[in-house]
Protein backbone atom coordinates (compact mmCIF):
# COMPACT_ATOMS: atom_id res chain seq x y z
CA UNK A 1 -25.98 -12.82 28.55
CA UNK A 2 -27.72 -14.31 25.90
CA UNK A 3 -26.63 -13.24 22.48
CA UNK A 4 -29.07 -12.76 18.80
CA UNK A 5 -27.22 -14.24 15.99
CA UNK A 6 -27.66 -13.55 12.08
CA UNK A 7 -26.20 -15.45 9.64
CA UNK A 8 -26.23 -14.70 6.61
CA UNK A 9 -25.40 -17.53 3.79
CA UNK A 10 -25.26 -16.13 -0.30
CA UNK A 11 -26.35 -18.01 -3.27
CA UNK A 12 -27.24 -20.66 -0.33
CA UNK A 13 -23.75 -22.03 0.45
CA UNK A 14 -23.17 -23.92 3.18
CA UNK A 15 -20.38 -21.65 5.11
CA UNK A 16 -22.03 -18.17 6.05
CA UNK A 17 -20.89 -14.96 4.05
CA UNK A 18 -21.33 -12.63 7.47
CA UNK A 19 -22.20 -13.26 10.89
CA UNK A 20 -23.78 -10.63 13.08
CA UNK A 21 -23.86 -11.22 17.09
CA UNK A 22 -25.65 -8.99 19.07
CA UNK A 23 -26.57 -9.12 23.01
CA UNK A 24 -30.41 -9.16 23.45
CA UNK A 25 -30.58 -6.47 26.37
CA UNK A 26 -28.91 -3.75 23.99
CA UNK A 27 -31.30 -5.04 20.74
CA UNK A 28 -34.34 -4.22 23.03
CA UNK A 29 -33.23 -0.65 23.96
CA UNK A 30 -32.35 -0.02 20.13
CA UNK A 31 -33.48 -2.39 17.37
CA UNK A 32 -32.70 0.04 15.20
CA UNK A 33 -28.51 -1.34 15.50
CA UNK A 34 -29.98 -4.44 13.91
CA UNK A 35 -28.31 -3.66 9.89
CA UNK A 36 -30.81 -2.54 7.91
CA UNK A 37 -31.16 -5.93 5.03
CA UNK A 38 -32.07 -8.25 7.85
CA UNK A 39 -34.43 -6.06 9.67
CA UNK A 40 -36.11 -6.12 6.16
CA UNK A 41 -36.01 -9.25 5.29
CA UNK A 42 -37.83 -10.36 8.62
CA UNK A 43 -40.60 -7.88 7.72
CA UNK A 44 -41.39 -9.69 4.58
CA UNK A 45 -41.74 -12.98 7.44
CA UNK A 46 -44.28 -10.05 8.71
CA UNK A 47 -41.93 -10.53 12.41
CA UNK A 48 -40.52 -7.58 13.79
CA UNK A 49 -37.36 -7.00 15.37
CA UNK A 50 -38.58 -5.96 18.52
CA UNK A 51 -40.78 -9.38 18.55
CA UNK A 52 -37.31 -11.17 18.41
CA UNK A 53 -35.85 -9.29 20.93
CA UNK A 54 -38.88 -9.80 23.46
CA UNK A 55 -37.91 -13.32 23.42
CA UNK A 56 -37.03 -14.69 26.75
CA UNK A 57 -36.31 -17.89 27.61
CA UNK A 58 -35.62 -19.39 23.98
CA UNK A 59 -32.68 -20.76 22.72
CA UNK A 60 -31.90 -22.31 19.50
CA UNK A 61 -32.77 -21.12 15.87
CA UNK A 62 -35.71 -19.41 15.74
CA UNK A 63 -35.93 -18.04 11.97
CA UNK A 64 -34.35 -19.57 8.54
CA UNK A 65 -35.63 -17.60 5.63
CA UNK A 66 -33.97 -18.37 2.23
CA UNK A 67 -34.84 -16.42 -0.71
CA UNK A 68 -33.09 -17.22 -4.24
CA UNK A 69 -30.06 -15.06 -3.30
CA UNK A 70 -29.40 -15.72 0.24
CA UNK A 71 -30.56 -17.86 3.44
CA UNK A 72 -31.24 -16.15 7.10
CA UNK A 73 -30.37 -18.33 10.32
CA UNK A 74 -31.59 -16.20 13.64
CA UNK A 75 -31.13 -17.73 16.34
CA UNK A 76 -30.74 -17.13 20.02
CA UNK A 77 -27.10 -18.49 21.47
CA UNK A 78 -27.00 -18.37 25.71
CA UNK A 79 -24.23 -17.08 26.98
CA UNK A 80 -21.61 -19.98 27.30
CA UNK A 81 -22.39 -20.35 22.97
CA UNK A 82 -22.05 -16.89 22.53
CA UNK A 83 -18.82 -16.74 23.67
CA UNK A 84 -17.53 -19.64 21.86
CA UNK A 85 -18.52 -17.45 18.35
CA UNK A 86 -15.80 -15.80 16.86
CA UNK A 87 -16.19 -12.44 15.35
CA UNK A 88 -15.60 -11.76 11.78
CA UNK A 89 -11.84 -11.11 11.52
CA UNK A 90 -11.00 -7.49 10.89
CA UNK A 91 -8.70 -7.08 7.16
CA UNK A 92 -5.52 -6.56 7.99
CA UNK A 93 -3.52 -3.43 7.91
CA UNK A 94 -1.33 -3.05 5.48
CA UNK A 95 1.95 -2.04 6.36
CA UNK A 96 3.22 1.31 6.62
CA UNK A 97 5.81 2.38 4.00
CA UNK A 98 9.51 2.78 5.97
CA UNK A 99 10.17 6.43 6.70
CA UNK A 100 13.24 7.87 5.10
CA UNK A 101 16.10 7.92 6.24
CA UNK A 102 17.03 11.65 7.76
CA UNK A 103 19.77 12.67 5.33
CA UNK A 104 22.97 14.20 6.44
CA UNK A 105 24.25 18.01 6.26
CA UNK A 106 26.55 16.48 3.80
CA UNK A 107 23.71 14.25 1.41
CA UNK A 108 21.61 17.66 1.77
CA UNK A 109 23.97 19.65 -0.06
CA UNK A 110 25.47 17.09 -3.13
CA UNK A 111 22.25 17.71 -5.45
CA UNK A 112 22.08 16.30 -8.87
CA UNK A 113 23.10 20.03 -9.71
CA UNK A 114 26.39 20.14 -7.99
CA UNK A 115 27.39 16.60 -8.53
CA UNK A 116 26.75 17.53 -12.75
CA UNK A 117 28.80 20.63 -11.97
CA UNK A 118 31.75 18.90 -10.53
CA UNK A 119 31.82 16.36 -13.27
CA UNK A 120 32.03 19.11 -15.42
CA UNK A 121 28.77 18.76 -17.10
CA UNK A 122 28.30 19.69 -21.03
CA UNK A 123 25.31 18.00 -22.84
CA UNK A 124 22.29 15.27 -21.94
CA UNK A 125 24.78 12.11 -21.28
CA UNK A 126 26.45 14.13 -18.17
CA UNK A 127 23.18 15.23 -16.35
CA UNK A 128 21.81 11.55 -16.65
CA UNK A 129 24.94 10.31 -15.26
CA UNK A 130 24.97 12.76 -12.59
CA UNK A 131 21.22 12.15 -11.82
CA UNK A 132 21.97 8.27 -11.65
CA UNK A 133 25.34 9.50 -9.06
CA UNK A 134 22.45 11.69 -6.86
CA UNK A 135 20.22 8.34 -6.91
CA UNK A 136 22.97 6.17 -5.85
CA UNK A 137 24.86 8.15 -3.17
CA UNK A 138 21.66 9.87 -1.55
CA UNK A 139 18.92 8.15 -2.15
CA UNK A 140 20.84 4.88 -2.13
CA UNK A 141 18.52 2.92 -4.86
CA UNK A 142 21.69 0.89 -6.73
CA UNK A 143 19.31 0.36 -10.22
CA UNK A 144 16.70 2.74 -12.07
CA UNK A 145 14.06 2.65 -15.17
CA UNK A 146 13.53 5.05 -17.79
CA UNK A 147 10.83 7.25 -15.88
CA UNK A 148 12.91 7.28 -12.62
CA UNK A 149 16.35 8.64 -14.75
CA UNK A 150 13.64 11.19 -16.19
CA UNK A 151 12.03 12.78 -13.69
CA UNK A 152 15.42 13.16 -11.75
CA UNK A 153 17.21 15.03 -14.66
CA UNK A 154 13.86 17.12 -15.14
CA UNK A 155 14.26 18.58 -11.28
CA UNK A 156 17.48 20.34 -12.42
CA UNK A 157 15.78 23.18 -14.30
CA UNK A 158 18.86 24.82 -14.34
CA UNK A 159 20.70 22.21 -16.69
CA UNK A 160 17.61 20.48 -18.42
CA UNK A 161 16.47 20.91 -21.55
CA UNK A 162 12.86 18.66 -22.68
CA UNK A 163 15.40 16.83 -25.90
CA UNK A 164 17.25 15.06 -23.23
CA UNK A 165 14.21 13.07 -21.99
CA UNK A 166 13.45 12.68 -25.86
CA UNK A 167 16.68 11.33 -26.58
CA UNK A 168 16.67 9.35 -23.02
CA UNK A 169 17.18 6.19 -24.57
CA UNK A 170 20.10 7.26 -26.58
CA UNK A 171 21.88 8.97 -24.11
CA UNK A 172 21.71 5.60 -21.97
CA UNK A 173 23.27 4.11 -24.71
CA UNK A 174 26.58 6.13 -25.25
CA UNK A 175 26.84 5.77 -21.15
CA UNK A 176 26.51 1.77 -21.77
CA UNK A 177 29.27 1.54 -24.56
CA UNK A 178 31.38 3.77 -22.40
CA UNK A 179 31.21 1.05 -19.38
CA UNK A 180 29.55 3.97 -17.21
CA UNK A 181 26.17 1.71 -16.74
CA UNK A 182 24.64 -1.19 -17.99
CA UNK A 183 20.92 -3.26 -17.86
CA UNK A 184 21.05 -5.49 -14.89
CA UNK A 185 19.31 -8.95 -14.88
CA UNK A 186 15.73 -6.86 -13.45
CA UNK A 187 15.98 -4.91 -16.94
CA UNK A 188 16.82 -1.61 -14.74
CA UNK A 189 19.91 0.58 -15.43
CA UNK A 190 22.96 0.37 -12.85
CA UNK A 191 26.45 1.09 -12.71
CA UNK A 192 28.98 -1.14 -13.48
CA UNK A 193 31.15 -1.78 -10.23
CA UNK A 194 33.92 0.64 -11.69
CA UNK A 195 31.81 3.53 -12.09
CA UNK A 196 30.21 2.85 -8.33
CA UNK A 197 33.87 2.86 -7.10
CA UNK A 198 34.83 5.92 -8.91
CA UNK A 199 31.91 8.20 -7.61
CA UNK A 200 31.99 6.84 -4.16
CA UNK A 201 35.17 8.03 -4.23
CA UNK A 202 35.15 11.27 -6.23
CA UNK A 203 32.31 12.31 -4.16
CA UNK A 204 32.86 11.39 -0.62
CA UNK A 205 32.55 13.81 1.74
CA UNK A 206 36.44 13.74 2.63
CA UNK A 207 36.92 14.62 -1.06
CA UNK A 208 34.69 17.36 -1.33
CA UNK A 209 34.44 19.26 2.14
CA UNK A 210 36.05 21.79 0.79
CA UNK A 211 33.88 22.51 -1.44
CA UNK A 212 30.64 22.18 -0.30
C-alpha cells in the first residue's frame, strides 16, 4: 500500500523536525486527517490535498516547498519504502512512583503522638525528636530537612505549638549537642547510631504490646 510522506525540516536543517506517514487509500476518503500546517502550506503552492491523494502510479518526491522557517518534502513511498520508515518514537513514560508499603497493625498505632507520650514529652526538643522516631520507625526515611521535621511536628495538634517551628533550628541544636542527631554528609538531619539503637529498641513492638 503505497504510503504519503511529509517531512517537515525547521530553520532548513538537514535532519527532519517531524515526519508524518499516511496510507493514500485512507487520505482520499478523508483529507481532512492531513494536520492542518501542511494542508496550508500546499494551498499557498495553490495544490490541494485531494490532488495529492488522486495520484496513482507516482512514486518519489513530488513537492519541496521551503519558506524562511521551514522546508516541505511530500513524497509518495510504495509499499516495501513505507515500511522501512520508522515512526516518530513516542516520549517515554516516566516511571510510576513505588506504592507504599501497607503498614502494620502495629506501625498504625505508634503515631508521633504516642511515641512523644512515651518519651515523656515536655517542650519543642521532645516532639521533634519524637517526630524524627515516627519518620524513622514507620516511614523508614533514616535522614530529614528542616521542612520535613516541620510539617511532621505540626500534624500533632495536640502537642504543637507555631514557636516550635520558629525555634526549629534551635531545638535541632540542643538535640545535636546532646548526641541525639547530627547533619549527615547530604546536609540532612539523622540519628547518630546510638539513638537509632535506643528507639528501635524502646519502641519495638515486643516492648510496647502492652501498651498499645
Amino acid at each position: 500500500m503505497n504510503q504519503l510522506e511529509v517531512r517537515v525540516h525547521k530553520n532548513n536543517s538537514d535532519e527532519a523536525d517531524s515526519i508524518i506517514c499516511m496510507p493514500l487509500p485512507v487520505l482520499r476518503i478523508n483529507p481532512n486527517l492531513l494536520p492542518t500546517h501542511i494542508s496550508e502550506a500546499l494551498k499557498t503552492q495553490g495544490i490541494s490535498v485531494q490532488e495529492i491523494a488522486a495520484l496513482d502510479g507516482v512514486e518519489g518526491t513530488i513537492l519541496d516547498i521551503a519558506g524562511s522557517k521551514h522546508r516541505i518534502i511530500v513524497s509518495i513511498l510504495a509499499g516495501e519504502q513505507a515500511s522501512d520508515v520508522s515512526p516518530t518514537p513516542a516520549p517515554a513514560a516516566e516511571p510510576e512512583p513505588e506504592p507504599k508499603k501497607a503498614l502494620t497493625p502495629f506501625k498504625q498505632r505508634l503515631t508521633t503522638e504516642f511515641i512523644a507520650k512515651e518519651i515523656g514529652w515536655r517542650t519543642g526538643h521532645d516532639l521533634i525528636y519524637a517526630a524524627c522516631a515516627h519518620m524513622l520507625i514507620v516511614d523508614e526515611t533514616k535522614n530529614w530537612d528542616k521542612d520535613e521535621i516541620d510539617k511532621e511536628i505540626k500534624e500533632v495538634s495536640r502537642y504543637y505549638k507555631p514557636f516550635y517551628s520558629t525555634n526549629l533550628t534551635d531545638y535541632l541544636q540542643y538535640l545535636i549537642k546532646n548526641n541525639k542527631i547530627y547533619i549527615d554528609d547530604d546536609g540532612k538531619y539523622a540519628f547518630t547510631p546510638d539513638t537509632v539503637e535506643h528507639l528501635e529498641d524502646r519502641l519495638s513492638e515486643e516492648r510496647l504490646k502492652k501498651r498499645l
